[in-house]
C-alpha atoms as a PDB file:
ATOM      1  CA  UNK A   1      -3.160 -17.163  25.672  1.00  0.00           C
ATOM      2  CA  UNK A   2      -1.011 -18.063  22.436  1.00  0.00           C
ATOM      3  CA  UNK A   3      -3.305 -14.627  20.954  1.00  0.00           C
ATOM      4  CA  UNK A   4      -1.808 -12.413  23.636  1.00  0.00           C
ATOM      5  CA  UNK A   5       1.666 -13.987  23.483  1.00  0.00           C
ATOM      6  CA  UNK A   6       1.575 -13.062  19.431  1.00  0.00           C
ATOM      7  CA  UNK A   7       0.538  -9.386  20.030  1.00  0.00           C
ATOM      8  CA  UNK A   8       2.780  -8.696  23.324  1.00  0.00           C
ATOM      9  CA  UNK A   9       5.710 -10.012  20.643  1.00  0.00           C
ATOM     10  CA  UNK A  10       4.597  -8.318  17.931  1.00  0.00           C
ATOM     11  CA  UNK A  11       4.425  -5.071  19.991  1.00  0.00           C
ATOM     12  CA  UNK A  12       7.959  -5.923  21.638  1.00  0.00           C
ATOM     13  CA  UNK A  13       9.479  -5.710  18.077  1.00  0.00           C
ATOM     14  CA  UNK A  14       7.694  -2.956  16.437  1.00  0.00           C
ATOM     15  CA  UNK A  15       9.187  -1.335  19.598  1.00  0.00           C
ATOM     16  CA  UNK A  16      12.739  -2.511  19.089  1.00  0.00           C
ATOM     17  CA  UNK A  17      12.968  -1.621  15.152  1.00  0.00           C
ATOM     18  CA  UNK A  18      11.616   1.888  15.612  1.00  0.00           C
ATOM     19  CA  UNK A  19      14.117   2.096  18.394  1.00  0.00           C
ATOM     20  CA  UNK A  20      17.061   0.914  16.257  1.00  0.00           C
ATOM     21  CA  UNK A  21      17.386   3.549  14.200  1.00  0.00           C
ATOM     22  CA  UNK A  22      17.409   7.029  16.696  1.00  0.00           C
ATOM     23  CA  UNK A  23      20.214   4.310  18.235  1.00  0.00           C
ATOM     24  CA  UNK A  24      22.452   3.598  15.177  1.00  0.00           C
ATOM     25  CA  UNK A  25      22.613   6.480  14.501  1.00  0.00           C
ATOM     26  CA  UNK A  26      23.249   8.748  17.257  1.00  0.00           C
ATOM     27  CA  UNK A  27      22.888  12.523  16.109  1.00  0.00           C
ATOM     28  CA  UNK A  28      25.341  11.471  13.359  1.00  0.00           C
ATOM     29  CA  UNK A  29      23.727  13.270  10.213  1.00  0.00           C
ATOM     30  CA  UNK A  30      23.213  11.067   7.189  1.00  0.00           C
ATOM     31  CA  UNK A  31      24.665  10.984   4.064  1.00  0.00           C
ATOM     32  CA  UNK A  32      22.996  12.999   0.749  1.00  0.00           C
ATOM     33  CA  UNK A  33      23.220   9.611  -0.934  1.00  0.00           C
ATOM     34  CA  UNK A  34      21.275   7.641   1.430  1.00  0.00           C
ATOM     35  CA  UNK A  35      18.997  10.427   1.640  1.00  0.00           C
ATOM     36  CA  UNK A  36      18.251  10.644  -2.017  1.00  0.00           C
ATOM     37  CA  UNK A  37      17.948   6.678  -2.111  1.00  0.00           C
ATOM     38  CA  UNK A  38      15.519   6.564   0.727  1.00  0.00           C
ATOM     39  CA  UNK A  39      13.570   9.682  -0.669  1.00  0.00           C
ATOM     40  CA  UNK A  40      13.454   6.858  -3.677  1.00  0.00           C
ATOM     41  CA  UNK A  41      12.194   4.286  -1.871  1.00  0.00           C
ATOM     42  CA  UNK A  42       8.587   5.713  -1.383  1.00  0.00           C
ATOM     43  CA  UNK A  43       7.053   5.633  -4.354  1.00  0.00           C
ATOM     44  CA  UNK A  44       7.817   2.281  -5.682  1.00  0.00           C
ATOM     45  CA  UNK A  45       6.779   0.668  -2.355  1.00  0.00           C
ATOM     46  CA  UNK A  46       3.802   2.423  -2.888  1.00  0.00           C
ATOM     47  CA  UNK A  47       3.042   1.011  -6.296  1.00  0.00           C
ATOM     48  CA  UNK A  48       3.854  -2.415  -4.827  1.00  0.00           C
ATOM     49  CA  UNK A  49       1.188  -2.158  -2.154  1.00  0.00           C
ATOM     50  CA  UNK A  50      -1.292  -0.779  -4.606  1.00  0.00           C
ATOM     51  CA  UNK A  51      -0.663  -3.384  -7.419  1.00  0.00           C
ATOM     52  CA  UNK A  52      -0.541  -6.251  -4.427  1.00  0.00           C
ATOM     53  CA  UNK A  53      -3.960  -5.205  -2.816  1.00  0.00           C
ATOM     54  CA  UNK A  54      -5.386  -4.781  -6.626  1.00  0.00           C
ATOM     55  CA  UNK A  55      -4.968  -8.052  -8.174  1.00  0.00           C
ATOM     56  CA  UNK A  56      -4.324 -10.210  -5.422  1.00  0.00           C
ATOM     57  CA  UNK A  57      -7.181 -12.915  -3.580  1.00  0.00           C
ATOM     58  CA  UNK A  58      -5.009 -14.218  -0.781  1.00  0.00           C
ATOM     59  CA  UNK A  59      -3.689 -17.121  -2.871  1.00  0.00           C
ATOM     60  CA  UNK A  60      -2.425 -16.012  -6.361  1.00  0.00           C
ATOM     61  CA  UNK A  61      -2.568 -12.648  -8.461  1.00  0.00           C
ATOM     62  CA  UNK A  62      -5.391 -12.425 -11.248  1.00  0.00           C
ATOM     63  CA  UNK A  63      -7.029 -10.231 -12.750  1.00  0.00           C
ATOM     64  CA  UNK A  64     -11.288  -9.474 -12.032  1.00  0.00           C
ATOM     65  CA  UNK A  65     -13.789  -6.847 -11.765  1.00  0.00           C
ATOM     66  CA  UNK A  66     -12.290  -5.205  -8.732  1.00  0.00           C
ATOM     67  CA  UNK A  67      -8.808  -4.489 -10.918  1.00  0.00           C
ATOM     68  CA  UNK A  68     -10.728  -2.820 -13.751  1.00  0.00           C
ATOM     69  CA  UNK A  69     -12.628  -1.154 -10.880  1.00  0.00           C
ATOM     70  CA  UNK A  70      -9.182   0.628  -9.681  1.00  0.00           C
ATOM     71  CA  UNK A  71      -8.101   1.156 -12.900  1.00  0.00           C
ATOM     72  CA  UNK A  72     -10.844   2.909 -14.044  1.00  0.00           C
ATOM     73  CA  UNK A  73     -10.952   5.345 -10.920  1.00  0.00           C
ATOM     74  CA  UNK A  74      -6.971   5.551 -11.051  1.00  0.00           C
ATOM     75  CA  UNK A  75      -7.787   6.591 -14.955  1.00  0.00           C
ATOM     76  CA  UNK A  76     -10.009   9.582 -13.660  1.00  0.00           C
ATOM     77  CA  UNK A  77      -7.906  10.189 -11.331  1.00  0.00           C
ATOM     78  CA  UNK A  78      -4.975  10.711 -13.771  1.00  0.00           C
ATOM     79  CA  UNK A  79      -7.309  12.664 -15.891  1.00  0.00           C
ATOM     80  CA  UNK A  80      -7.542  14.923 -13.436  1.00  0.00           C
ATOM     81  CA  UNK A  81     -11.111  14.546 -11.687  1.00  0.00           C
ATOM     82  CA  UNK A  82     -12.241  14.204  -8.264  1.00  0.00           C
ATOM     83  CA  UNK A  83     -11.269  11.799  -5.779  1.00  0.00           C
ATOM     84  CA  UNK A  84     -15.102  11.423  -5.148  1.00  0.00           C
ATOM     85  CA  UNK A  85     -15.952  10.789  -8.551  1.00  0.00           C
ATOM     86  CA  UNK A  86     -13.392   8.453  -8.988  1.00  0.00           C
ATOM     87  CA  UNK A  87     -14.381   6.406  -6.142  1.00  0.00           C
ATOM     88  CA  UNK A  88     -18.203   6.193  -7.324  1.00  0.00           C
ATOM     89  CA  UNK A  89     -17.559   5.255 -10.986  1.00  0.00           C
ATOM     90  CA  UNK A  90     -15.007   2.715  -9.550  1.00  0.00           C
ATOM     91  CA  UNK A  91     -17.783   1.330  -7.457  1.00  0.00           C
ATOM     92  CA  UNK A  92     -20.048   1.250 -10.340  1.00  0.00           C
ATOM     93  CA  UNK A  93     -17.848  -0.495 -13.041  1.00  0.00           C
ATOM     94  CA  UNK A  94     -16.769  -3.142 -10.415  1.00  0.00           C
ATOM     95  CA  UNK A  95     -19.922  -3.814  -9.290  1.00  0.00           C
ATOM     96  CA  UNK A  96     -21.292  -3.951 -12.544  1.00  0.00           C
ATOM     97  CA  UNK A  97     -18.497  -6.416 -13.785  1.00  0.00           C
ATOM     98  CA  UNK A  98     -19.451  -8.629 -10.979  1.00  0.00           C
ATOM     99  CA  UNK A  99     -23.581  -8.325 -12.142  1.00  0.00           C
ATOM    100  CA  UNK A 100     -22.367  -9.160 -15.718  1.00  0.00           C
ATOM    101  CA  UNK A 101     -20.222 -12.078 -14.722  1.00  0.00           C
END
């Protein structure tokens, strides 16, 4: 019962933020400053995500096979090579770290 209480709630908020905003504000237009900051906003949340889900095990952030796994395939990647490729050698260095050690 406490599981459905937790999801009913959860969906009872999601609902409520999403709905704050068209409410605020109105069919006011906003301003080109908060524009540009939000248009700002994406990309380092992004990184922060990224970094988070790379190097952190649920209790602390370190370093291990499955970081030099992304940064390998983020390497390609910026090297300009396939998404595909990137994602196999990624799988092979990490899981050949892990072998190793």
């Amino acid at each position: 019962m406490n599981l459905w209480l937790l999801i009913v709630g959860c969906v009872v908020t999601t609902a409520l933020v999403k709905a704050a905003g068209p409410v605020v504000v109105g069919g006011r237009e906003l301003p080109a400053g908060f524009l540009r900051v939000v248009a700002l906003m994406a990309p380092p949340l992004l990184a922060a995500l990224v970094v988070t889900a790379a190097l952190a095990d649920g209790q602390r952030l370190e370093v291990g096979a499955d970081t030099v796994g992304v940064a390998v395939g983020g390497l390609l990647l910026w090297r300009g090579r396939s998404v595909v490729l990137a994602v196999l050698v990624a799988v092979m260095v990490t899981t050949a770290l892990r072998a190793a050690f």
